[in-house]
PDB file of N, CA and C in Angstrom:
ATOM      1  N   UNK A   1     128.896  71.819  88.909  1.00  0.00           N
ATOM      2  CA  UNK A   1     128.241  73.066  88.581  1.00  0.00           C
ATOM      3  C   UNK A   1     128.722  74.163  89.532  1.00  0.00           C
ATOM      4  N   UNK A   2     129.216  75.306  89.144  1.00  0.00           N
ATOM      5  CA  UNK A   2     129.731  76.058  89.687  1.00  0.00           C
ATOM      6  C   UNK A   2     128.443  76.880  89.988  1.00  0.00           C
ATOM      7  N   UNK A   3     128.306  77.821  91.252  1.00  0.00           N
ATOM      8  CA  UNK A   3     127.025  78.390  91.357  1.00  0.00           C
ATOM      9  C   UNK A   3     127.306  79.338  92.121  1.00  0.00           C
ATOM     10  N   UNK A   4     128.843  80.087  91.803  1.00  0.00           N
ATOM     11  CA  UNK A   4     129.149  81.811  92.200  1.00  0.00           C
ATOM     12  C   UNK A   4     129.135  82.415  91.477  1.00  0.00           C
ATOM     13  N   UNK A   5     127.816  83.775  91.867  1.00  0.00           N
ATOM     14  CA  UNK A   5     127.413  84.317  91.339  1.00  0.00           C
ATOM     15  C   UNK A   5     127.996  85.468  90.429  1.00  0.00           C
ATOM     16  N   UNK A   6     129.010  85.618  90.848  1.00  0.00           N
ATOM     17  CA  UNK A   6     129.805  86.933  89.876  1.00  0.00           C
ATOM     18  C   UNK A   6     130.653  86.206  89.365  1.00  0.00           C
ATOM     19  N   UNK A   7     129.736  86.962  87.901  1.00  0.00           N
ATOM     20  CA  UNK A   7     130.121  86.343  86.314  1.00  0.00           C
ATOM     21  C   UNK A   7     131.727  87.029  86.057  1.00  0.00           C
ATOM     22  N   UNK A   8     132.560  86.860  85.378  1.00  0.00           N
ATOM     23  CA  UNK A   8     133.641  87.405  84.752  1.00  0.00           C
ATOM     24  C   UNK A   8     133.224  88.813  84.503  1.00  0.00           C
ATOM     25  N   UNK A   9     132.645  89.245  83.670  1.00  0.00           N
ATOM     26  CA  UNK A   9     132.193  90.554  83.120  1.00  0.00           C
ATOM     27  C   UNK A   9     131.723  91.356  84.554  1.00  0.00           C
ATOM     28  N   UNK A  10     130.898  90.889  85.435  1.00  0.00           N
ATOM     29  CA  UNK A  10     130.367  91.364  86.234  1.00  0.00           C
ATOM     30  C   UNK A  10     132.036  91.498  87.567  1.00  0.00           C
ATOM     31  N   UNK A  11     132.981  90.654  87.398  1.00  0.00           N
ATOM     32  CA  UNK A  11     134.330  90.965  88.251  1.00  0.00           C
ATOM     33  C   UNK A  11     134.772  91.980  87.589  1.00  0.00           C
ATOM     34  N   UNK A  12     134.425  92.339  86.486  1.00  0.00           N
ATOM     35  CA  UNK A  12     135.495  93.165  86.215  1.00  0.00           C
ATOM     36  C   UNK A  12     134.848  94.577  86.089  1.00  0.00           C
ATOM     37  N   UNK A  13     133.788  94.770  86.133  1.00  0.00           N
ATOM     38  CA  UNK A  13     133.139  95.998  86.654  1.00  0.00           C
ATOM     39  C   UNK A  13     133.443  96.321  87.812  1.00  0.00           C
ATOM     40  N   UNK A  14     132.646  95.228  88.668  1.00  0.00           N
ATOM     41  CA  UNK A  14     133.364  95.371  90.229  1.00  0.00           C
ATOM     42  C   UNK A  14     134.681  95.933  90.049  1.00  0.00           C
ATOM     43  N   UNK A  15     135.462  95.833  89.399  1.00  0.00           N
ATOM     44  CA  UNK A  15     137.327  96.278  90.218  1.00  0.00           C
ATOM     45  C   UNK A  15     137.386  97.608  89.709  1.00  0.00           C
ATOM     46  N   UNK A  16     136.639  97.846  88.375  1.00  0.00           N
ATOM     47  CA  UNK A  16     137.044  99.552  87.959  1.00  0.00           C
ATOM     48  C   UNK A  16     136.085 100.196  89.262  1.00  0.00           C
ATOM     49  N   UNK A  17     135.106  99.537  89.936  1.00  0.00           N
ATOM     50  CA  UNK A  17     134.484 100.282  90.903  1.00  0.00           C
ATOM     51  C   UNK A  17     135.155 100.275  92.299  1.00  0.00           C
ATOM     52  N   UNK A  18     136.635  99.343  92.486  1.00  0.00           N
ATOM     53  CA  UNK A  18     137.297  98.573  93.797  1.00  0.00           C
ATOM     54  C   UNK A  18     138.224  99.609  93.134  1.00  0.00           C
ATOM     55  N   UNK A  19     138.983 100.343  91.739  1.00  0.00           N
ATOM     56  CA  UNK A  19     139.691 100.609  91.760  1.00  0.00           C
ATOM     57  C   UNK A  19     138.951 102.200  91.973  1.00  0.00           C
ATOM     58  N   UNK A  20     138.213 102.639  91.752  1.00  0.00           N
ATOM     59  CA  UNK A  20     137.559 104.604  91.796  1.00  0.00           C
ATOM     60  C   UNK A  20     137.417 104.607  93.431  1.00  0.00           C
ATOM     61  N   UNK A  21     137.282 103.421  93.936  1.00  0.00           N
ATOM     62  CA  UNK A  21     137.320 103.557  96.084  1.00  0.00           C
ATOM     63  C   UNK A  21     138.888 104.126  95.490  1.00  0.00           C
ATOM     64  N   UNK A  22     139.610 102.864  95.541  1.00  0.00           N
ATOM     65  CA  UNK A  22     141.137 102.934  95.884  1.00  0.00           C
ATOM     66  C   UNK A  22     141.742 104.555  95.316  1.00  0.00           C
ATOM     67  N   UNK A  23     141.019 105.322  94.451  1.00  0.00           N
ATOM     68  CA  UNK A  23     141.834 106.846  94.025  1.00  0.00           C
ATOM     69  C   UNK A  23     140.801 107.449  95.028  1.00  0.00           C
ATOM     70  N   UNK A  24     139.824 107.524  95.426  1.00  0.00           N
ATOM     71  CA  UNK A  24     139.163 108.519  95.665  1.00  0.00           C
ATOM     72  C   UNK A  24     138.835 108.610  97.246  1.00  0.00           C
ATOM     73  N   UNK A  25     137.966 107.611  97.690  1.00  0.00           N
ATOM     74  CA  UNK A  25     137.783 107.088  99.439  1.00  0.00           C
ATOM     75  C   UNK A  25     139.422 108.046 100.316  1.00  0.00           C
ATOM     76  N   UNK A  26     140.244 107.169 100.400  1.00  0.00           N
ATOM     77  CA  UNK A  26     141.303 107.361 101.028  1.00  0.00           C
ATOM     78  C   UNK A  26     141.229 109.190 101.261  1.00  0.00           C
ATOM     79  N   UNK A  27     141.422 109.951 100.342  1.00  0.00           N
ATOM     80  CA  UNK A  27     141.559 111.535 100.432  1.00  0.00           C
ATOM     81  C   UNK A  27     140.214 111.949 101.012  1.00  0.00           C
ATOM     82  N   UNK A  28     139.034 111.360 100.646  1.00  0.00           N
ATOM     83  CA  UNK A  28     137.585 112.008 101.166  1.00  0.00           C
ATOM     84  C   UNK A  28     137.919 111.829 102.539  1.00  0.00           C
ATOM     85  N   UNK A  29     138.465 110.787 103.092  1.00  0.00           N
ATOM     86  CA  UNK A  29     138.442 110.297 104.449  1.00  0.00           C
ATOM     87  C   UNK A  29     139.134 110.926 105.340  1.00  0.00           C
ATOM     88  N   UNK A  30     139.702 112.014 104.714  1.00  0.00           N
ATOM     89  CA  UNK A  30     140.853 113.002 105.551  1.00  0.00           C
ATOM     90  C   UNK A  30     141.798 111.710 106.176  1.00  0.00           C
ATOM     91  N   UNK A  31     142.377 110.639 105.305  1.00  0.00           N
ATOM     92  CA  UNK A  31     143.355 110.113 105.488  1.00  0.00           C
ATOM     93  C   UNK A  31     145.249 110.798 105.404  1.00  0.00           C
ATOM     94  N   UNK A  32     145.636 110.363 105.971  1.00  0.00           N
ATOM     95  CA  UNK A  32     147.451 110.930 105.885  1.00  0.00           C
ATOM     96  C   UNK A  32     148.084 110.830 104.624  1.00  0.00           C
ATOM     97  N   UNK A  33     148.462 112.116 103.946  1.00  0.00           N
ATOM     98  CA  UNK A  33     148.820 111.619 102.525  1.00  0.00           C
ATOM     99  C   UNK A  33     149.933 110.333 101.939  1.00  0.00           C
ATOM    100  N   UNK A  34     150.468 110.181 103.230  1.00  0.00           N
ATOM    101  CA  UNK A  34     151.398 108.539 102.488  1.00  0.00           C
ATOM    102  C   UNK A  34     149.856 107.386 101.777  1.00  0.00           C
ATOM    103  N   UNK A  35     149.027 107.442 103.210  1.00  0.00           N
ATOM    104  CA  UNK A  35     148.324 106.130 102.887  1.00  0.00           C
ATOM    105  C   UNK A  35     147.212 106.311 101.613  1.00  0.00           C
ATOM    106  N   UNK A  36     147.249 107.878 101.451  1.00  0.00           N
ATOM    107  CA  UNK A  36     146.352 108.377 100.069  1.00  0.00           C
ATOM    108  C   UNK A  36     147.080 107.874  98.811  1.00  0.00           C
ATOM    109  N   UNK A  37     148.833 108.074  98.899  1.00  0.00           N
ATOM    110  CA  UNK A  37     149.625 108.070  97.656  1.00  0.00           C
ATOM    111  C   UNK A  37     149.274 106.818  97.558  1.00  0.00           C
ATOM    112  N   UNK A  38     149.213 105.513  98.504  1.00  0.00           N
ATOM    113  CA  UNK A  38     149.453 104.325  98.541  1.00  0.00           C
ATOM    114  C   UNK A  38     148.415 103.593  97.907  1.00  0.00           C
ATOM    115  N   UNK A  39     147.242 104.148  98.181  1.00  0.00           N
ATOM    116  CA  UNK A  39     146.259 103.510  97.796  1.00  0.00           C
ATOM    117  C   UNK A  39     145.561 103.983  95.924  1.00  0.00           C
ATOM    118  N   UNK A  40     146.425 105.158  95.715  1.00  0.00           N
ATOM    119  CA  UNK A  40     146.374 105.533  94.362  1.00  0.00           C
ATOM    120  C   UNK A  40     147.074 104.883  93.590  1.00  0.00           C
ATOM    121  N   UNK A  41     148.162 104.532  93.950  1.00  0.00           N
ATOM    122  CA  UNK A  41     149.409 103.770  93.512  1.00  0.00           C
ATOM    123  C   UNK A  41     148.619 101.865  93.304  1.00  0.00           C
ATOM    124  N   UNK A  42     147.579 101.740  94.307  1.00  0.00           N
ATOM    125  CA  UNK A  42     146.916 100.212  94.329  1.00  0.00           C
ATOM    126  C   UNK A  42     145.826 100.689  93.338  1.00  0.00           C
ATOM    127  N   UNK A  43     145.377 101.440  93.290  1.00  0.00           N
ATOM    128  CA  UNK A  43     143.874 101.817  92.277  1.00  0.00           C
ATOM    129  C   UNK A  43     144.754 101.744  90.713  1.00  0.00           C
ATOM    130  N   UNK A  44     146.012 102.376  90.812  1.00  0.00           N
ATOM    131  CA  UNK A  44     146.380 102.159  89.087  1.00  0.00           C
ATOM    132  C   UNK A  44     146.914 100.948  88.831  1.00  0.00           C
ATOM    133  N   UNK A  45     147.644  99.826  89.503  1.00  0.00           N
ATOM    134  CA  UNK A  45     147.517  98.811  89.528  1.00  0.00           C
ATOM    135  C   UNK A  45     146.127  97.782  89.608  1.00  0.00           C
ATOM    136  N   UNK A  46     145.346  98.130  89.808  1.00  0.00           N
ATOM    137  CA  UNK A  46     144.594  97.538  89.621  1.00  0.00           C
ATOM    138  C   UNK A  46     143.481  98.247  88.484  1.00  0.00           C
ATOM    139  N   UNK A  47     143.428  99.081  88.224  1.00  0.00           N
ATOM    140  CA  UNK A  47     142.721  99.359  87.281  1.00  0.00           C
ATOM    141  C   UNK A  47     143.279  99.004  85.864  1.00  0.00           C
ATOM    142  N   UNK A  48     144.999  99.003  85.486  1.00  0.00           N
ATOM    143  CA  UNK A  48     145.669  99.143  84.382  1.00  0.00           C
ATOM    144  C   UNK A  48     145.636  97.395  84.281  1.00  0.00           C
ATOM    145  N   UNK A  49     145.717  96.606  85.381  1.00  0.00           N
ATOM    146  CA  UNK A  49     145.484  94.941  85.609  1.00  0.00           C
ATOM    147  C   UNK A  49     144.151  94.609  84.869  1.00  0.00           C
ATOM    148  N   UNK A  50     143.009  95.107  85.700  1.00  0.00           N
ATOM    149  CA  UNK A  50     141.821  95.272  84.765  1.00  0.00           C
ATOM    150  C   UNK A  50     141.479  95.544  83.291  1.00  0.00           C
ATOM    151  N   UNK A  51     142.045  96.142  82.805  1.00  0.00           N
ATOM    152  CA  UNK A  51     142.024  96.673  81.651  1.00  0.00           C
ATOM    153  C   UNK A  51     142.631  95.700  80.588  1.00  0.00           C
ATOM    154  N   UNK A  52     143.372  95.507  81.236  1.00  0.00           N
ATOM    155  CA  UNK A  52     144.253  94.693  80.281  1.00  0.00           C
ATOM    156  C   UNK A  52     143.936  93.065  80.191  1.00  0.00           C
ATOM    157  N   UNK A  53     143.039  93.032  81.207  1.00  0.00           N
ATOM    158  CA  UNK A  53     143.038  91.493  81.203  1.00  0.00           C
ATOM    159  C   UNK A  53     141.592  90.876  80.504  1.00  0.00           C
ATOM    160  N   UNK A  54     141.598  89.394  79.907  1.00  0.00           N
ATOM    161  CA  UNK A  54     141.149  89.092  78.771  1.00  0.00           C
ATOM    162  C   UNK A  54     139.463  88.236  79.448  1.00  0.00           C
ATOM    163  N   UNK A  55     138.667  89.604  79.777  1.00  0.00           N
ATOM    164  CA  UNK A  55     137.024  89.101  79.660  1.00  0.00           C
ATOM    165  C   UNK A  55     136.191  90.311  79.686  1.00  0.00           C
ATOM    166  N   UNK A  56     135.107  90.026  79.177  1.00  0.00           N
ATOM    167  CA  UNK A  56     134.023  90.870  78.456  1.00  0.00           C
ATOM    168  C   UNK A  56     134.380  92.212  79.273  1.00  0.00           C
ATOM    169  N   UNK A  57     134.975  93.151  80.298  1.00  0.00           N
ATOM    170  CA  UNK A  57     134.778  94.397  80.717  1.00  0.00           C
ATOM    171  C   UNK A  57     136.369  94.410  80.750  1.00  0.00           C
ATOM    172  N   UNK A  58     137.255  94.018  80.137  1.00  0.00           N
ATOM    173  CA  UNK A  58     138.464  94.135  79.408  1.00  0.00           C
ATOM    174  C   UNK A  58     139.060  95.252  78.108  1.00  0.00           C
ATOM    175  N   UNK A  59     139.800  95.853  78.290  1.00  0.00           N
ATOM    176  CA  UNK A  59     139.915  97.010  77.392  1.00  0.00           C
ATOM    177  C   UNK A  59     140.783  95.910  75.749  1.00  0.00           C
ATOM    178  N   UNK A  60     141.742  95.609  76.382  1.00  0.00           N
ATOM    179  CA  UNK A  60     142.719  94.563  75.920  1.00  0.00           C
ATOM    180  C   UNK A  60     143.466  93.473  75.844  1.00  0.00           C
ATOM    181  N   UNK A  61     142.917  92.517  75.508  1.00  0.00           N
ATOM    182  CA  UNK A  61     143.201  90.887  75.938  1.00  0.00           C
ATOM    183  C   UNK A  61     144.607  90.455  76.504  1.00  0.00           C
ATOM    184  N   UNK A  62     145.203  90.635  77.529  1.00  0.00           N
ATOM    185  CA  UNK A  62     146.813  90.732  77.132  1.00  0.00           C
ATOM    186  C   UNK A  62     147.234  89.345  78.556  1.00  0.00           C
ATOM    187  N   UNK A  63     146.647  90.053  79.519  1.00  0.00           N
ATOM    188  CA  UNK A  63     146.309  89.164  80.528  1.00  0.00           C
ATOM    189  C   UNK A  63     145.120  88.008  80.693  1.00  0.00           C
ATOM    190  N   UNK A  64     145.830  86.714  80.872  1.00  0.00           N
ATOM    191  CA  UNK A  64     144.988  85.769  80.888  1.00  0.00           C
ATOM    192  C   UNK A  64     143.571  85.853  82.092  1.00  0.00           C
ATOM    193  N   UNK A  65     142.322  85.333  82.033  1.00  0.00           N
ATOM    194  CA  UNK A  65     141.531  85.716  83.343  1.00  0.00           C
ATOM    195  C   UNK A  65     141.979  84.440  84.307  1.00  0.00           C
ATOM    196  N   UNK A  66     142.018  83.623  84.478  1.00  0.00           N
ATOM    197  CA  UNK A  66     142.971  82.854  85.048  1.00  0.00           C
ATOM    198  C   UNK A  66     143.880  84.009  85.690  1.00  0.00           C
ATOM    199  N   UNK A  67     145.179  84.570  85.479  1.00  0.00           N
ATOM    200  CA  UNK A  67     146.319  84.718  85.589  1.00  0.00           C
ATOM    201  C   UNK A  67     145.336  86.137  86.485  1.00  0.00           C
ATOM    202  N   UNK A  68     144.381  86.674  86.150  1.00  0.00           N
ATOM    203  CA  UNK A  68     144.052  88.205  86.768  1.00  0.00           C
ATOM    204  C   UNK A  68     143.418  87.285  88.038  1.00  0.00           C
ATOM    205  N   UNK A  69     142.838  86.008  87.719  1.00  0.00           N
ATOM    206  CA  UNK A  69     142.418  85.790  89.153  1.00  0.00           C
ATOM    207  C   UNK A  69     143.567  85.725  90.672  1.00  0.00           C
ATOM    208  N   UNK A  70     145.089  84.701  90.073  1.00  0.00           N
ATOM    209  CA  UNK A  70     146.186  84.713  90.591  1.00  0.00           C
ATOM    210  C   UNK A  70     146.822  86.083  90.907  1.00  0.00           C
ATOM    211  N   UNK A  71     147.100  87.395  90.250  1.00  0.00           N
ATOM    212  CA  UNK A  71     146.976  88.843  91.015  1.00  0.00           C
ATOM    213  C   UNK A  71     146.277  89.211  91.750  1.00  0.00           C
ATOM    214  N   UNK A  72     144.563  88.643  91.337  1.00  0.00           N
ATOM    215  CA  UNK A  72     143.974  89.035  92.944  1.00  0.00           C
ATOM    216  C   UNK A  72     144.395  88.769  93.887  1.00  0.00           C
ATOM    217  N   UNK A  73     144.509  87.604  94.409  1.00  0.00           N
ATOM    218  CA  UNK A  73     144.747  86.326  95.585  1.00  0.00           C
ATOM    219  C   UNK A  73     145.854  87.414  95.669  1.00  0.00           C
ATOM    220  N   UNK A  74     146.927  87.298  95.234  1.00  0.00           N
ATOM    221  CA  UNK A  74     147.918  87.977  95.307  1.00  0.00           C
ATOM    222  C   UNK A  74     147.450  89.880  96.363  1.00  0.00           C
ATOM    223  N   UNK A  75     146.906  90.074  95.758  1.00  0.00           N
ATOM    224  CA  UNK A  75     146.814  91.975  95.935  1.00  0.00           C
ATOM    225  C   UNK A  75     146.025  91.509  97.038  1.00  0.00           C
ATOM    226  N   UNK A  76     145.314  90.840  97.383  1.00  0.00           N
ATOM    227  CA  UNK A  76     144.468  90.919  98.274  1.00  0.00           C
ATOM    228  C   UNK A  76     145.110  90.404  99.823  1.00  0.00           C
ATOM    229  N   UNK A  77     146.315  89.930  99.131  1.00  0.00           N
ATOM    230  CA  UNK A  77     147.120  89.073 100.625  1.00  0.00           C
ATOM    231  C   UNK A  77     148.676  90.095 100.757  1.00  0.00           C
ATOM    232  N   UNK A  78     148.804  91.059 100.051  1.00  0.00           N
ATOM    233  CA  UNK A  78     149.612  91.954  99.972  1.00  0.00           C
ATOM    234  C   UNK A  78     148.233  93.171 100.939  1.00  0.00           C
ATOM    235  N   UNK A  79     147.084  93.535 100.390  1.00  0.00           N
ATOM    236  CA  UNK A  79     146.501  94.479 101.238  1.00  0.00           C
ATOM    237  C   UNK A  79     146.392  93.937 102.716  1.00  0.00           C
ATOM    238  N   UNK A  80     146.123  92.702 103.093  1.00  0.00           N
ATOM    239  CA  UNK A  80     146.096  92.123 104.347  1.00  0.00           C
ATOM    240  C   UNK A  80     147.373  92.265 104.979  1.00  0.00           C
ATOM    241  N   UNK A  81     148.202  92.048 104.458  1.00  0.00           N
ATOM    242  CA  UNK A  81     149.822  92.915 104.689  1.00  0.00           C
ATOM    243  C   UNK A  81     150.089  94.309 105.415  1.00  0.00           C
ATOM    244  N   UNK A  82     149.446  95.161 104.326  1.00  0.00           N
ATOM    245  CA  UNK A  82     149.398  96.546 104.832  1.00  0.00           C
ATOM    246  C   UNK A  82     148.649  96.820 106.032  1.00  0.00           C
ATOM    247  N   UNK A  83     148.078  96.394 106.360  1.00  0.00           N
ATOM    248  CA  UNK A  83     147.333  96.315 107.244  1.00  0.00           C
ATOM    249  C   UNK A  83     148.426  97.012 108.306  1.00  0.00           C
ATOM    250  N   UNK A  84     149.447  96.477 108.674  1.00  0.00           N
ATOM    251  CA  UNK A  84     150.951  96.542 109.889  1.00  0.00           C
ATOM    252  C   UNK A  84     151.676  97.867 109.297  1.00  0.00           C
ATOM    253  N   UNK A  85     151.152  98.251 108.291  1.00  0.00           N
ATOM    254  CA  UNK A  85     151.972  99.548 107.621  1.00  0.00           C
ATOM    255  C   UNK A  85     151.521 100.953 108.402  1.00  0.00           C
ATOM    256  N   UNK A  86     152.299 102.002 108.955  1.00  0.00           N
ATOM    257  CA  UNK A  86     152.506 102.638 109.937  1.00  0.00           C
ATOM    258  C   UNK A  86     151.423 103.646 109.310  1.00  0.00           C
ATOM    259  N   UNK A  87     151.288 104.115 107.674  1.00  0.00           N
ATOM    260  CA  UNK A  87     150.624 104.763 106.974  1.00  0.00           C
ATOM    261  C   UNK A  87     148.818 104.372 107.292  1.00  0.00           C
ATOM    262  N   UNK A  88     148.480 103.034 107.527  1.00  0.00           N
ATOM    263  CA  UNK A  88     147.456 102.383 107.313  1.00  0.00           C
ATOM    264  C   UNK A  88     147.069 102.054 109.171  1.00  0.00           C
ATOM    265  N   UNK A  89     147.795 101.537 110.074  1.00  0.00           N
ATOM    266  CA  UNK A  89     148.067 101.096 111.299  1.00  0.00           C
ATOM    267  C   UNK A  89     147.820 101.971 111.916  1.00  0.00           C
ATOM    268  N   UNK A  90     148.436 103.862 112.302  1.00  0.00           N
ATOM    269  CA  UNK A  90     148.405 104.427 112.843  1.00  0.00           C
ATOM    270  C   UNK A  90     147.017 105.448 112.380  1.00  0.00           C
ATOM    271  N   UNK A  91     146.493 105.614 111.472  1.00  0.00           N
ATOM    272  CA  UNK A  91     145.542 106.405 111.398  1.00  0.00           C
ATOM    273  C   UNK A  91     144.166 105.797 111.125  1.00  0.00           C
ATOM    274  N   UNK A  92     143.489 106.439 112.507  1.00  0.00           N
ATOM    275  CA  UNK A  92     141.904 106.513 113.003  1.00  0.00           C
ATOM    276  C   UNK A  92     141.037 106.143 111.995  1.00  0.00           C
ATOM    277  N   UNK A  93     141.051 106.948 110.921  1.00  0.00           N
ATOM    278  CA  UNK A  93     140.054 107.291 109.420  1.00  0.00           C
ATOM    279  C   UNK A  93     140.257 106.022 108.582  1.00  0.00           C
ATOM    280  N   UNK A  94     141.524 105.630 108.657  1.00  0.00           N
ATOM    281  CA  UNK A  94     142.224 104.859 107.205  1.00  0.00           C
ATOM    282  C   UNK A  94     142.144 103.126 107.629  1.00  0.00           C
ATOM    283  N   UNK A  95     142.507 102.964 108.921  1.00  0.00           N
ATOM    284  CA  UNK A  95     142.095 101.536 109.342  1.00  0.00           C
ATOM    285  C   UNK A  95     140.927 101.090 109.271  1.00  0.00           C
ATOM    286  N   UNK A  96     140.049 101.631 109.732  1.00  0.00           N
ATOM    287  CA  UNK A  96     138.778 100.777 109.179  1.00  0.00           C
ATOM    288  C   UNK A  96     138.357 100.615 107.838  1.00  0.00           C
ATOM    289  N   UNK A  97     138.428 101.907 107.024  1.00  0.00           N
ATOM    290  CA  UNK A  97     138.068 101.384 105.920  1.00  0.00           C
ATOM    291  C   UNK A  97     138.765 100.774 105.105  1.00  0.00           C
ATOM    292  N   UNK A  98     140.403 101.035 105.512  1.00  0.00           N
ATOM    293  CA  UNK A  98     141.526  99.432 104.757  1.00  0.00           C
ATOM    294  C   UNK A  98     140.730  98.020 104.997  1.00  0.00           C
ATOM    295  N   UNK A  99     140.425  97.638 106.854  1.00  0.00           N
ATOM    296  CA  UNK A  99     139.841  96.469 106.737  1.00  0.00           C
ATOM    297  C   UNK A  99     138.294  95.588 106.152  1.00  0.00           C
ATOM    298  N   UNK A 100     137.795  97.223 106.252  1.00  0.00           N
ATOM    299  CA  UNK A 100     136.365  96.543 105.035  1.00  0.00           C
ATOM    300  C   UNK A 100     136.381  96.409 103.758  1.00  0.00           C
ATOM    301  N   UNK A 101     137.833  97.388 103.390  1.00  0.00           N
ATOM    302  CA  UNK A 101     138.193  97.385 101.943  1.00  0.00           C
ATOM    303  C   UNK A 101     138.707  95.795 101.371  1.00  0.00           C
ATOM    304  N   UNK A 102     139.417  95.260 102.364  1.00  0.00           N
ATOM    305  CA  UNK A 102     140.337  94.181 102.224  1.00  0.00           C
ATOM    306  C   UNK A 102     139.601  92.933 102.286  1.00  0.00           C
ATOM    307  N   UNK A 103     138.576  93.065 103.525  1.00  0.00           N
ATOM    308  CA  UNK A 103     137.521  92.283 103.088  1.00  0.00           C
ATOM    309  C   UNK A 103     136.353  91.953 102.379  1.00  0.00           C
ATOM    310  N   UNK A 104     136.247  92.981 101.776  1.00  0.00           N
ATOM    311  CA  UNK A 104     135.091  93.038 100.383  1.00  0.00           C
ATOM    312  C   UNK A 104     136.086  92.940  99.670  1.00  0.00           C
ATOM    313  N   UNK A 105     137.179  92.685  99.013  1.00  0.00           N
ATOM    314  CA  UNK A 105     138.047  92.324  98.075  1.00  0.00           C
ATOM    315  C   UNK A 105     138.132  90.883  98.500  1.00  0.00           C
ATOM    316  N   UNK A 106     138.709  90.270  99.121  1.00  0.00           N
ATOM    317  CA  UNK A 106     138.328  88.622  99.453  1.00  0.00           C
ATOM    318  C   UNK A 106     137.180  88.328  99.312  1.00  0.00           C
ATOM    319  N   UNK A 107     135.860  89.075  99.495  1.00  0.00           N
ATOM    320  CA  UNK A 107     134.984  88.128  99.438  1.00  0.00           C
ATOM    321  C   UNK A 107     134.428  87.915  97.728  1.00  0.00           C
ATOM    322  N   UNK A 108     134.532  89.483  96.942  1.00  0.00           N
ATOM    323  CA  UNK A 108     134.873  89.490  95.617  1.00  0.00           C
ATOM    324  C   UNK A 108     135.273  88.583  95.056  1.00  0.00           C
ATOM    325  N   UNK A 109     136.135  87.819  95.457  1.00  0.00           N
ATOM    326  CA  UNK A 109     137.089  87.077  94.737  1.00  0.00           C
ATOM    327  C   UNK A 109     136.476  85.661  94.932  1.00  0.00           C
ATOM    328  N   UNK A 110     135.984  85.077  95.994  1.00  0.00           N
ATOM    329  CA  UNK A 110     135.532  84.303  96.749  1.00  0.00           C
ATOM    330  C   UNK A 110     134.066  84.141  96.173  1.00  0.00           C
ATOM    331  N   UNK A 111     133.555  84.657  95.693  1.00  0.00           N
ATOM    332  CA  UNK A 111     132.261  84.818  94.604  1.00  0.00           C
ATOM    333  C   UNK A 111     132.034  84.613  93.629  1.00  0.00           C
ATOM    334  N   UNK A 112     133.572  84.922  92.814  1.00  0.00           N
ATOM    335  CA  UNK A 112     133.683  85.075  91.609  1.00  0.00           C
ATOM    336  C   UNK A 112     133.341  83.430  90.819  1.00  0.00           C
ATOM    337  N   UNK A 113     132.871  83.217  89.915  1.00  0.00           N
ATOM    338  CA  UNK A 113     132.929  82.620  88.944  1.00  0.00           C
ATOM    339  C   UNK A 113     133.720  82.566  87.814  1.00  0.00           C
ATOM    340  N   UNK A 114     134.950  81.786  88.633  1.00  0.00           N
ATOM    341  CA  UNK A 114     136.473  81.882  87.342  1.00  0.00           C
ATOM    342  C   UNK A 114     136.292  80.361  86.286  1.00  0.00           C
ATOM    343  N   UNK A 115     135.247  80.181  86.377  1.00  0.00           N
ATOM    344  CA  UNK A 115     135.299  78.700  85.477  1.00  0.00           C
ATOM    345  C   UNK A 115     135.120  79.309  83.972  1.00  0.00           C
ATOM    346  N   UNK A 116     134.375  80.474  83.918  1.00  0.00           N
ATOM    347  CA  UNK A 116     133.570  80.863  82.786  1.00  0.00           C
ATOM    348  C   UNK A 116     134.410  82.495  82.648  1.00  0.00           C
ATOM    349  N   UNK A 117     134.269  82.931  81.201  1.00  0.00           N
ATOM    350  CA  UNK A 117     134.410  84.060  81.190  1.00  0.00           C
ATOM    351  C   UNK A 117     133.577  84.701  80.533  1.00  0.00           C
ATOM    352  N   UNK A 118     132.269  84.110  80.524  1.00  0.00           N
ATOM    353  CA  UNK A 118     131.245  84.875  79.783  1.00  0.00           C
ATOM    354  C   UNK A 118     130.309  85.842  81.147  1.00  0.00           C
TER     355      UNK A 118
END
């Protein structure tokens, strides 16, 4: 019995709300415009990922939910990455909230209930 609590439908709300941080946060934060472009550039990737992928808060079945769980893991160990990026590394404003960003995205994922896609 699986008994993590975020349902499929309920992940994929979460990310259009992980993806409106990723366009919007970064610029409120009087961040440096590389790490603003960067993180707009991660919000449409992940929002157009979202969209496309196949459970109830899905625009268009195209991507398997399986396969959107394997891009997370993925994006989420690519943002732990950035982390060393000079855009993200050197500015005051933008490091902390990369690392709470990065870790409320692991734990997202880590919650999720990928057995089911209802």
């Amino acid at each position: 019995m699986n008994t993590k609590p975020i349902s499929a439908k309920q992940h994929g709300i979460n990310d259009y709300l992980f993806s409106a941080t990723q366009f919007l946060v970064p610029e409120r934060l009087g961040a440096n415009p590389e790490a603003v472009k960067l993180y707009r550039l991660l919000g449409g990737n992940l929002l157009l990922t979202n969209l496309l992928t196949d459970h109830p808060a899905g625009a268009a079945p195209v991507i398997a939910y399986s396969t959107h769980r394997l891009i997370d893991i993925v994006s989420v160990a690519g943002l732990a990455l950035l982390t060393f990026h000079k855009a993200i590394r050197n500015d005051k404003r933008m490091l902390p909230f990369h690392l709470g960003y990065t870790a409320l995205a692991a734990l997202h994922i880590a919650l999720t209930n990928w057995q089911r896609k209802s």
